[in-house]
Protein backbone atom coordinates (compact mmCIF):
# COMPACT_ATOMS: atom_id res chain seq x y z
CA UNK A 1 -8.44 21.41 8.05
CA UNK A 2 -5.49 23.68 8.30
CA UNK A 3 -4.62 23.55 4.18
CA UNK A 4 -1.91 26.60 4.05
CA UNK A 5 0.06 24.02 6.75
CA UNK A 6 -0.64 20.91 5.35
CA UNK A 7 0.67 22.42 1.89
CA UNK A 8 3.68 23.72 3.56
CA UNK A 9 4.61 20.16 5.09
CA UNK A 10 4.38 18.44 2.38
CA UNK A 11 6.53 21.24 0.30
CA UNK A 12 8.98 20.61 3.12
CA UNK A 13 8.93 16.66 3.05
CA UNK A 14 10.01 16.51 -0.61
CA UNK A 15 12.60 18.94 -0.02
CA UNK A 16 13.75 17.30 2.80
CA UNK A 17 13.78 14.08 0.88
CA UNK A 18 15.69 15.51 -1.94
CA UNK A 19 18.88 14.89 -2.65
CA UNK A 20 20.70 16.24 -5.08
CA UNK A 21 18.31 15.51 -8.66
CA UNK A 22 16.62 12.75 -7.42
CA UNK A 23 14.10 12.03 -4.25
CA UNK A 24 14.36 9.46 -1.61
CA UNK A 25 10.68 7.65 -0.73
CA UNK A 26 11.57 8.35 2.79
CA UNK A 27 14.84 8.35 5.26
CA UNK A 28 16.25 5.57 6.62
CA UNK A 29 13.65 2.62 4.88
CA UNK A 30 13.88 3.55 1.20
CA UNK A 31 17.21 5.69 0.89
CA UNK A 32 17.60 5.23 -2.84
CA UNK A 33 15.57 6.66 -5.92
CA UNK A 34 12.81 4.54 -6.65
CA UNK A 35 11.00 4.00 -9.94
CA UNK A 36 7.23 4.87 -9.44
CA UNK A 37 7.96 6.80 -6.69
CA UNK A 38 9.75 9.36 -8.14
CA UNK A 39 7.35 9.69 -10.94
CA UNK A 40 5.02 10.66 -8.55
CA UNK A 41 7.43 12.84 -6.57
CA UNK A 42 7.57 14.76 -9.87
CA UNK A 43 3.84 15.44 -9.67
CA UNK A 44 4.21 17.25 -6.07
CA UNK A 45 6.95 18.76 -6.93
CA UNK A 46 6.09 20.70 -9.87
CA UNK A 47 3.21 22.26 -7.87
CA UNK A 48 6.37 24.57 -6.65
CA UNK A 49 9.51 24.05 -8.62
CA UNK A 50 8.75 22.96 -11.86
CA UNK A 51 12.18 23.05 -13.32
CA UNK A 52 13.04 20.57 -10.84
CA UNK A 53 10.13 17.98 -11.68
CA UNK A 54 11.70 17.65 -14.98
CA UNK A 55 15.34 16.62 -13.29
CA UNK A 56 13.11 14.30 -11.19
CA UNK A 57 12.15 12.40 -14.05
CA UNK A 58 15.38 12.89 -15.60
CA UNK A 59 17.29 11.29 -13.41
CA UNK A 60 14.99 8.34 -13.74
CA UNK A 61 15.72 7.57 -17.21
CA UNK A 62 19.43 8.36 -17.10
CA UNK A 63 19.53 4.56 -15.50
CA UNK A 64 17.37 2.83 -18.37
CA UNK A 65 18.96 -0.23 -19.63
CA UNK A 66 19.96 -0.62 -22.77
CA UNK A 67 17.18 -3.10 -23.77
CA UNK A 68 14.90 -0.62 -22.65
CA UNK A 69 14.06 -1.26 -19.14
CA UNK A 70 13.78 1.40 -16.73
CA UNK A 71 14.85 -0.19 -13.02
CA UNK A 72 12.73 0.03 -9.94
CA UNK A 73 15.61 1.09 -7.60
CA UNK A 74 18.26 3.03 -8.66
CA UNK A 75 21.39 3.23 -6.13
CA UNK A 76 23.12 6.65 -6.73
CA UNK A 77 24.71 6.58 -3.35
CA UNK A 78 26.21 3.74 -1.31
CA UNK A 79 23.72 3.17 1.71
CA UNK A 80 24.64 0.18 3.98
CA UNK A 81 21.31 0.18 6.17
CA UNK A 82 19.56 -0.91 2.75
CA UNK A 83 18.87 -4.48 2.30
CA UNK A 84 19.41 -6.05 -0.63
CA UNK A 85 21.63 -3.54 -2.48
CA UNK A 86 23.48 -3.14 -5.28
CA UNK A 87 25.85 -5.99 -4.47
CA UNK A 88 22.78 -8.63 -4.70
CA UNK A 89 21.41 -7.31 -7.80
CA UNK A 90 24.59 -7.15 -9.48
CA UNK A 91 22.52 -4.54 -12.38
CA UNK A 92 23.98 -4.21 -15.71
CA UNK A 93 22.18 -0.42 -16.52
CA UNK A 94 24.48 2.63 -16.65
CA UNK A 95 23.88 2.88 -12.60
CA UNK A 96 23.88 1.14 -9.94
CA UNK A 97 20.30 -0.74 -10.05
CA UNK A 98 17.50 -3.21 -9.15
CA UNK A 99 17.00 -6.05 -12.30
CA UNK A 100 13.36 -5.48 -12.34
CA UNK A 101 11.05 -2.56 -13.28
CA UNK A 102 8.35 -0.82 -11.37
CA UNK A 103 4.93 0.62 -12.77
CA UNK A 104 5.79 3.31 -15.34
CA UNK A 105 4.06 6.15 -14.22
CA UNK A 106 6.66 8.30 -16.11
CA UNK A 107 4.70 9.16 -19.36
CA UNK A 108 1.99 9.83 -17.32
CA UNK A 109 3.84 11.95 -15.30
CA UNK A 110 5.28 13.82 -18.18
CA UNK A 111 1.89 14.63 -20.02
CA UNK A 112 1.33 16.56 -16.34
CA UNK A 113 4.03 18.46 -16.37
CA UNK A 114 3.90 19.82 -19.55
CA UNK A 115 0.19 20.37 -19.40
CA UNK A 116 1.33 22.38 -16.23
CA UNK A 117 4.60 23.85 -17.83
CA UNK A 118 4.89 24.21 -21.76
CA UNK A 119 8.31 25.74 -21.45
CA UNK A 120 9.00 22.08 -20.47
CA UNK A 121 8.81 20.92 -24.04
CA UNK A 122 12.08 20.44 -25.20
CA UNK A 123 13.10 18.74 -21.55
CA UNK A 124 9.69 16.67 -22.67
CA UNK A 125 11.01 16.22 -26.47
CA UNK A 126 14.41 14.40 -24.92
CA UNK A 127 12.75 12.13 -22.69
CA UNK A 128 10.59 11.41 -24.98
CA UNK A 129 12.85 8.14 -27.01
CA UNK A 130 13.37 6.45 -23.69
CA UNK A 131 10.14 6.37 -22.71
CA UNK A 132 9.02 4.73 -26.08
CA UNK A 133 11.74 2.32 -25.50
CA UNK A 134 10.72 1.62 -22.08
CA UNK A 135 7.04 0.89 -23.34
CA UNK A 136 8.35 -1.17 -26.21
CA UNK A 137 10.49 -2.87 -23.62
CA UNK A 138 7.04 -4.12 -21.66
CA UNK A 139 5.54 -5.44 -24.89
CA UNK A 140 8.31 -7.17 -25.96
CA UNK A 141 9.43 -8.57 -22.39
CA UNK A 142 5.93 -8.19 -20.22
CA UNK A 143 3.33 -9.29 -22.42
CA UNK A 144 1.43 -12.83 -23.26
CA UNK A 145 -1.41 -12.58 -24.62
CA UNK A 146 -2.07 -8.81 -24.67
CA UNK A 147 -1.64 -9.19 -20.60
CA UNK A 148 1.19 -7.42 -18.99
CA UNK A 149 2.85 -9.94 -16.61
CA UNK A 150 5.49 -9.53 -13.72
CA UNK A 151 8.54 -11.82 -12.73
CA UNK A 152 8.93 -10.48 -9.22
CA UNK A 153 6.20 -9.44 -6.78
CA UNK A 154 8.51 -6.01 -6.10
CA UNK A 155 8.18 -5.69 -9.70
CA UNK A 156 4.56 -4.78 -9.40
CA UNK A 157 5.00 -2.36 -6.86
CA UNK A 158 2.31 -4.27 -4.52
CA UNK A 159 4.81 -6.43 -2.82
CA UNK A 160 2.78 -8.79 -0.70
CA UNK A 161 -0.38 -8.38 -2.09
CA UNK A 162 -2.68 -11.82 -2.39
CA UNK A 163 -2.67 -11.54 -5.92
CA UNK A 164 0.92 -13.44 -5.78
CA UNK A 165 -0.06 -16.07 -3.13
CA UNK A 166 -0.82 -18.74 -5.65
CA UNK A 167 2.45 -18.30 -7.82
CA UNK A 168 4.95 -17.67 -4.53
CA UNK A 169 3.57 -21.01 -2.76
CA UNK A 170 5.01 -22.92 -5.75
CA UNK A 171 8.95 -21.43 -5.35
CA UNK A 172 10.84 -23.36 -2.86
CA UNK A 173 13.31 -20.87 -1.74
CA UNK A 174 16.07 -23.32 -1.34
CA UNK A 175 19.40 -21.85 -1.49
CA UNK A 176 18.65 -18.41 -0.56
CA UNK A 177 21.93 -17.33 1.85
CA UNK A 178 21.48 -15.97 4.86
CA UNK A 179 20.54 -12.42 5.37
CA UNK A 180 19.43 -9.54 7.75
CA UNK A 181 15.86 -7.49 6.98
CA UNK A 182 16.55 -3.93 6.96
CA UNK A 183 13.10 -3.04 6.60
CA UNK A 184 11.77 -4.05 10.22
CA UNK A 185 14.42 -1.51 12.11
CA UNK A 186 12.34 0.84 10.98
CA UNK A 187 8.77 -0.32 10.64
CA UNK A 188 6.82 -3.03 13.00
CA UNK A 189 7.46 -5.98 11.56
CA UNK A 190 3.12 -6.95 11.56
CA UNK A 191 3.10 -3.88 8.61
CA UNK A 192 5.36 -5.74 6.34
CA UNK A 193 5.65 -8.82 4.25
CA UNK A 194 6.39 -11.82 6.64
CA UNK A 195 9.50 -13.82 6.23
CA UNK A 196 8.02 -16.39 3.88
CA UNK A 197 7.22 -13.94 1.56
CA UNK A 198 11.22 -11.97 2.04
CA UNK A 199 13.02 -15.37 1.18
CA UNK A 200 10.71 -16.13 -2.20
CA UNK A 201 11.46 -12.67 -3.16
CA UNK A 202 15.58 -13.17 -2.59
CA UNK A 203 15.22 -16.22 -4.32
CA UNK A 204 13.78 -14.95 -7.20
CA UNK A 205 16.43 -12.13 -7.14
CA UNK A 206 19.31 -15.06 -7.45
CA UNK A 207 16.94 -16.19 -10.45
CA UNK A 208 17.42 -13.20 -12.10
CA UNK A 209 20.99 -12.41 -11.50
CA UNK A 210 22.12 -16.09 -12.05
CA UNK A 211 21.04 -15.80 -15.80
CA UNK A 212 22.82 -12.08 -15.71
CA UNK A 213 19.04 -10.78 -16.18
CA UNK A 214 18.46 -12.31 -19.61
CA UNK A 215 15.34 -10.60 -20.43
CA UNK A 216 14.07 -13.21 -22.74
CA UNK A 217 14.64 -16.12 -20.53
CA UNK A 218 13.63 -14.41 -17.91
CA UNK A 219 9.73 -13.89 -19.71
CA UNK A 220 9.70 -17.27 -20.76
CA UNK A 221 11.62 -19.31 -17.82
CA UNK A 222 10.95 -17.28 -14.90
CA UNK A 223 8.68 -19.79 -12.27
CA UNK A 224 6.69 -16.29 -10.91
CA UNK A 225 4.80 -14.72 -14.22
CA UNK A 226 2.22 -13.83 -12.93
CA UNK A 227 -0.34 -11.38 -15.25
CA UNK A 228 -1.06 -8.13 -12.71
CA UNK A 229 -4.47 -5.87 -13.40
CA UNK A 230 -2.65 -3.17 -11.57
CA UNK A 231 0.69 -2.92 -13.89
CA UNK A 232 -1.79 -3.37 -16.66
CA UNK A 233 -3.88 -0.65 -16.38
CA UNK A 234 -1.00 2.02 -15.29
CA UNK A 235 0.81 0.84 -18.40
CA UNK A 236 -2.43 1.31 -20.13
CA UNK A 237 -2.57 4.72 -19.02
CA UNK A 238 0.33 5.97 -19.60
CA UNK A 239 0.87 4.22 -23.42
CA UNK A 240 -2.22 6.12 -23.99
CA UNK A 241 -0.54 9.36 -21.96
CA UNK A 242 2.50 8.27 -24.71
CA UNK A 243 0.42 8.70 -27.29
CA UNK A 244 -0.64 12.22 -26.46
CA UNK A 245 3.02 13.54 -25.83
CA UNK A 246 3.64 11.89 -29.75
CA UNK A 247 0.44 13.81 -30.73
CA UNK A 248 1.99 17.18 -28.91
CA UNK A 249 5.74 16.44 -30.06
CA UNK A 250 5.00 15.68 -33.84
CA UNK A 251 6.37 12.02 -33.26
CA UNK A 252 4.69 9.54 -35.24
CA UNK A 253 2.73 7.16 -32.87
CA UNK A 254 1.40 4.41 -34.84
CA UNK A 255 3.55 1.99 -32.78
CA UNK A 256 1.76 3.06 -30.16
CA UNK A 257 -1.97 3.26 -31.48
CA UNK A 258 -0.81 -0.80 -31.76
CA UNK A 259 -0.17 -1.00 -28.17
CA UNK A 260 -3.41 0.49 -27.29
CA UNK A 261 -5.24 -1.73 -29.04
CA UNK A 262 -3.49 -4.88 -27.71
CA UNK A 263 -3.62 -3.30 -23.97
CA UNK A 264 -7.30 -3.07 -24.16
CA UNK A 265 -7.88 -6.28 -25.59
CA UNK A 266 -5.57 -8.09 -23.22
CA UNK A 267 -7.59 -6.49 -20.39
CA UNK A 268 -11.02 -8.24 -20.91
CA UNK A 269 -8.48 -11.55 -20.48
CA UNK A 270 -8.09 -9.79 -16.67
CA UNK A 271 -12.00 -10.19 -16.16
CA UNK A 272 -12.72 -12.87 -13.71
CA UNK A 273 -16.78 -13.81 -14.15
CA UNK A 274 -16.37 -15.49 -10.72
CA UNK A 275 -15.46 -12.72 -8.51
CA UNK A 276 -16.85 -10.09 -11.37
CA UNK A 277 -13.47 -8.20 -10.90
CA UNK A 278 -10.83 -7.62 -12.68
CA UNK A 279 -8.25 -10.49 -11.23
CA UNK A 280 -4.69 -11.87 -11.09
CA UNK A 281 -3.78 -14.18 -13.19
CA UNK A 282 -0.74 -16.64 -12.68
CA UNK A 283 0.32 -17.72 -16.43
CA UNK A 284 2.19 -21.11 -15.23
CA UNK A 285 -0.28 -22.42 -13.07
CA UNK A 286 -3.38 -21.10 -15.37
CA UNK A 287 -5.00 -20.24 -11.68
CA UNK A 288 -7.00 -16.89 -11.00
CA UNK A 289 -6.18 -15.13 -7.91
CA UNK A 290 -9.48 -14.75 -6.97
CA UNK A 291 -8.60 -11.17 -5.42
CA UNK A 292 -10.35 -7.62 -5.40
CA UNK A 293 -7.50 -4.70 -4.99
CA UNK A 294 -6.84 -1.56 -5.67
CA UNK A 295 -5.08 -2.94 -8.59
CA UNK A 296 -8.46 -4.09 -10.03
CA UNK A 297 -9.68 -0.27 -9.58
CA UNK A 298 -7.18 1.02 -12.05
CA UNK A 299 -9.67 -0.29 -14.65
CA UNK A 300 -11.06 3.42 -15.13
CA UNK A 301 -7.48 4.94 -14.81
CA UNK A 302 -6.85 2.78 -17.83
CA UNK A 303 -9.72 3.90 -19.57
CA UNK A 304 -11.74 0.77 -19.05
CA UNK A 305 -15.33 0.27 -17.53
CA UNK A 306 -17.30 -2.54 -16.47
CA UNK A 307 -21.13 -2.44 -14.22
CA UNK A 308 -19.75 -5.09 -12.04
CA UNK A 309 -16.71 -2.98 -11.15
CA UNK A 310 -19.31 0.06 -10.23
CA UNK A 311 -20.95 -1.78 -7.77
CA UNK A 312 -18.19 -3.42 -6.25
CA UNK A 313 -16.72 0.44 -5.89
CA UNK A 314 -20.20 1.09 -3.87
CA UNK A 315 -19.91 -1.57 -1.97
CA UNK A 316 -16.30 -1.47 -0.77
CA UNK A 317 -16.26 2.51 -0.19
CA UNK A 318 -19.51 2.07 1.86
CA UNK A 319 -17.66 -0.51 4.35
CA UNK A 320 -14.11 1.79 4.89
CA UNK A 321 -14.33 5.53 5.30
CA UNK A 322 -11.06 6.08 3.60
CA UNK A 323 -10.72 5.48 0.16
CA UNK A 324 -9.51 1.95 -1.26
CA UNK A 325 -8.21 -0.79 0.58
CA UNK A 326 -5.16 -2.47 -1.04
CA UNK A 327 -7.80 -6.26 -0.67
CA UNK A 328 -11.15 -6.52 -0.22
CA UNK A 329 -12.49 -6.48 3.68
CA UNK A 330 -14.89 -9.23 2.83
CA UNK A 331 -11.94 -11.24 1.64
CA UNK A 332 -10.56 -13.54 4.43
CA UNK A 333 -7.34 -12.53 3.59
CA UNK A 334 -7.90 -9.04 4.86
CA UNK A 335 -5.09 -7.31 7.20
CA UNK A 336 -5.62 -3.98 7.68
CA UNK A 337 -2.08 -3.17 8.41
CA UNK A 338 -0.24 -5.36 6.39
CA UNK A 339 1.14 -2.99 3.49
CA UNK A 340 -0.61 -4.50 0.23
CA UNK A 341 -3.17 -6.89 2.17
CA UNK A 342 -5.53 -4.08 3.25
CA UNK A 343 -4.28 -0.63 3.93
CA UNK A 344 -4.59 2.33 2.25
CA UNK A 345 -2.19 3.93 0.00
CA UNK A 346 -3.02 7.94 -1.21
CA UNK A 347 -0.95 7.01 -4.83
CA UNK A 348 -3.72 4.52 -5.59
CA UNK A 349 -6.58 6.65 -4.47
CA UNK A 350 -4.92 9.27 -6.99
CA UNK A 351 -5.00 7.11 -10.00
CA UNK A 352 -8.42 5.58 -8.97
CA UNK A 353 -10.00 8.66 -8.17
CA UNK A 354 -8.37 10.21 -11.62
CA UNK A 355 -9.72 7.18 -13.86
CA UNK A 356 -13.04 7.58 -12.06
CA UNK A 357 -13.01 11.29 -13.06
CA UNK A 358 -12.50 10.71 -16.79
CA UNK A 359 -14.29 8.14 -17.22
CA UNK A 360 -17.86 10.05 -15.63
CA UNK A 361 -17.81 8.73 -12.26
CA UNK A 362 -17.44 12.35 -10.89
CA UNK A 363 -19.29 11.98 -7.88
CA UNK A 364 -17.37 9.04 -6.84
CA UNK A 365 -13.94 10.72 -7.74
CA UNK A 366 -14.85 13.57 -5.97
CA UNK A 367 -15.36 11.65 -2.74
CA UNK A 368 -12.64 9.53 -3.06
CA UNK A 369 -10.57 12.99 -3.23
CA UNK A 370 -12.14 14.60 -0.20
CA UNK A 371 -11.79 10.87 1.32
CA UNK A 372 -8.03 10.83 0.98
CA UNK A 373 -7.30 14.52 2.09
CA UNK A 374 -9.07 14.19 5.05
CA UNK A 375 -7.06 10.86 5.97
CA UNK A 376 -3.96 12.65 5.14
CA UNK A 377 -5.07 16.30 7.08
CA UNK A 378 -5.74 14.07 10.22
CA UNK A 379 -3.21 11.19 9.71
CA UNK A 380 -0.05 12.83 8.63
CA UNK A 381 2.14 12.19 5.39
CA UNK A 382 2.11 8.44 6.32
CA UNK A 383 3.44 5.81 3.35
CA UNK A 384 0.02 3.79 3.86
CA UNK A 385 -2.58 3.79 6.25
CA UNK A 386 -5.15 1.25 8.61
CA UNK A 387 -8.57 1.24 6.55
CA UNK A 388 -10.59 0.85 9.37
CA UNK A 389 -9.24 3.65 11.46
CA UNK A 390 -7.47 5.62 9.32
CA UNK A 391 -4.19 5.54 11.72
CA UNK A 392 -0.74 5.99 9.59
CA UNK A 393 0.93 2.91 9.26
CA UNK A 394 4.30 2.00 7.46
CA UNK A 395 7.20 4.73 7.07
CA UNK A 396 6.59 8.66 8.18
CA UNK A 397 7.26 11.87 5.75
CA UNK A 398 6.75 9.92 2.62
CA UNK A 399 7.38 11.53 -0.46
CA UNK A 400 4.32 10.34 -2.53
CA UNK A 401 2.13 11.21 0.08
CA UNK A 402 3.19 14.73 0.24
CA UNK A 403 3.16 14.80 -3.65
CA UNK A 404 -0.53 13.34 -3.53
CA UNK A 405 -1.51 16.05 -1.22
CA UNK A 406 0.22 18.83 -3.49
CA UNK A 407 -1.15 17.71 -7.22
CA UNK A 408 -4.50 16.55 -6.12
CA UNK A 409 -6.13 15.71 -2.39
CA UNK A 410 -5.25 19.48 -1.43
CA UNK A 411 -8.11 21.93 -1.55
CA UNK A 412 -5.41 24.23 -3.04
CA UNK A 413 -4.27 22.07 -5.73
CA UNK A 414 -5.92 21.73 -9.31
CA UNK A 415 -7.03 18.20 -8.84
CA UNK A 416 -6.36 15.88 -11.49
């Protein structure tokens, strides 16, 4: 494995995907600045320009809403080859933006930098309000019965995964207009969500801006709610990465000790004794998704362990060669190149592999980490990946990809 060129590539796909205080996911597919992505981005980048990891990040917040919510797209720049844009989300933040949120990797990503650059504490001291906000936001707006919950399948960043099959069957997308994918003029059409799934997820969008993205009614009206072991556990992670910026800042974090507690409580709600996973759970219906992901390995990243989720670990990683499969390959639902249905994606291998880590599954991490950098040294800076055969799959010169590579799967880079 050539590392000194690998490193330099990915250096050279987030500068090339920069522009201007913000980074792009990838040209031409995702030309905005998206939510978890950038968060990530920040991690890569601050392996070389520090000073600009903090802009990353804020830039992100400098689009929060004034409720709270941080958006999952935000559109700084016209783009017309984006579908849908600004004009069908009709936002009501300070930019441009999406209605919904994404995973908030930020405090997480913050607690890195500044491990990685105290001079970065003051740039770390202003963020600091929003991102309590933002958190408060999810507790107030996300969470029933100490289990955070999404209203859009975008919203939990795994867009198509199986966890949402249940809750999507029920919407009957009638009165979606007519539109045009952008998505499949760039990618095969067989590595995205199929057509059924695109006109639930418009029609949920009209949902959201019909009622002018009433937060409230949104929570308590919204037909997709839909409790998510991935968004739980990242938000678990990062109230608890929260909690350590208070500790550093001298902010007072009882608020957030509170949080804690009701994160970790809502997560044994997650545990489904059928499949012995950690599970979906669809809060209209009352139905379990019945679906192992790489969602349900975030349990460690979270700071939560269970025996059942060990062996299913052993299992799974003795099937596939390369790291965690977005579902199950025993699961019947299993396509290997259909984004959230099976491949594999190096920004949930990074959070796995880092829960694993902390929470004494070293061995394991360390594989998983050697796992993903050889997929990536022979594969390229894909945006996913086949499980099977490791091929790249999904956009090229991805962002988080690189960023995984710099801030962990790199020989060169200090791990997690």
């Amino acid at each position: 494995m050539d590392t000194d060129r690998l490193d330099s590539e990915a250096r050279a796909i987030l500068k090339g995907n920069d522009r201007g205080g913000y980074t792009i996911p990838t040209a031409g597919l995702y030309p905005y600045q998206w939510n978890w992505d950038s968060a990530f981005s920040a991690l890569g980048i601050a392996t070389f320009d520090p000073a600009r990891a903090w802009t990353e990040l804020e830039t992100l917040l400098s689009g929060q809403w004034d409720h709270g919510m941080v958006p999952h797209i935000l559109f700084h720049r016209p783009d017309p080859g984006y579908f849908p844009g600004p004009d069908i989300w009709a936002g009501r933040g300070p930019i441009a933006s999406s209605g919904i949120t994404q995973p908030p990797v930020a405090a997480t990503a913050i607690r890195w930098l500044l491990a990685r650059d105290p001079a970065g504490r003051d740039r770390a001291a202003a963020l600091f309000p929003g991102l309590l906000a933002w958190h408060r936001w999810f507790m107030t707006y996300r969470c029933a019965g100490g289990r955070i919950f999404v209203t859009h399948p975008w919203e939990s960043g795994r867009d198509n995964a199986p966890d949402w099959d249940g809750a999507m069957a029920a919407i009957d997308p009638v009165g979606v207009a007519p539109y045009r994918r952008r998505d499949t003029d760039h990618v095969d059409a067989a590595m995205r969500p199929t057509k059924a799934d695109y006109d639930r997820y418009l029609w949920l969008v009209q949902f959201g801006r019909d009622i002018d993205w009433n937060a409230a009614q949104i929570a308590r009206d919204c037909p997709f709610r839909v409790a998510d072991p991935g968004m739980h556990f990242i938000l678990l992670r990062a109230t608890r990465d929260l909690g350590a910026l208070a500790a550093a800042l001298g902010q007072d974090s009882a608020e957030i000790c509170g949080w804690i507690a009701t994160l970790e409580a809502g997560a044994e709600a997650l545990w489904n004794p059928d499949l012995g996973a950690f599970d979906a759970f669809d809060l209209n219906s009352g139905a379990r998704a019945g679906a192992l992901t790489n969602g349900s390995f975030l349990c460690w990243y979270g700071g939560i362990d269970r025996p059942g989720m060990r062996a299913h670990l052993a299992r799974v990683t003795a099937a596939l060669p390369h790291g965690l499969p977005s579902l199950d390959p025993a699961d019947p639902r299993f396509e290997a190149k259909r984004y959230w249905r099976g491949p594999v994606w190096a920004v949930m291998n990074l959070m796995a592999g880092i829960g694993m880590a902390d929470m004494g599954l070293r061995a394991e991490a360390e594989a998983l980490r050697q796992g993903t950098a050889r997929l990536i040294g022979e594969n390229g800076f894909a945006e996913y990946f086949d499980p099977v055969t490791g091929a790249p799959a999904g956009g090229g010169a991805f962002s988080w990809t690189a960023a995984v590579w710099l801030a962990w799967a790199s020989p060169s880079s200090q791990g997690g």
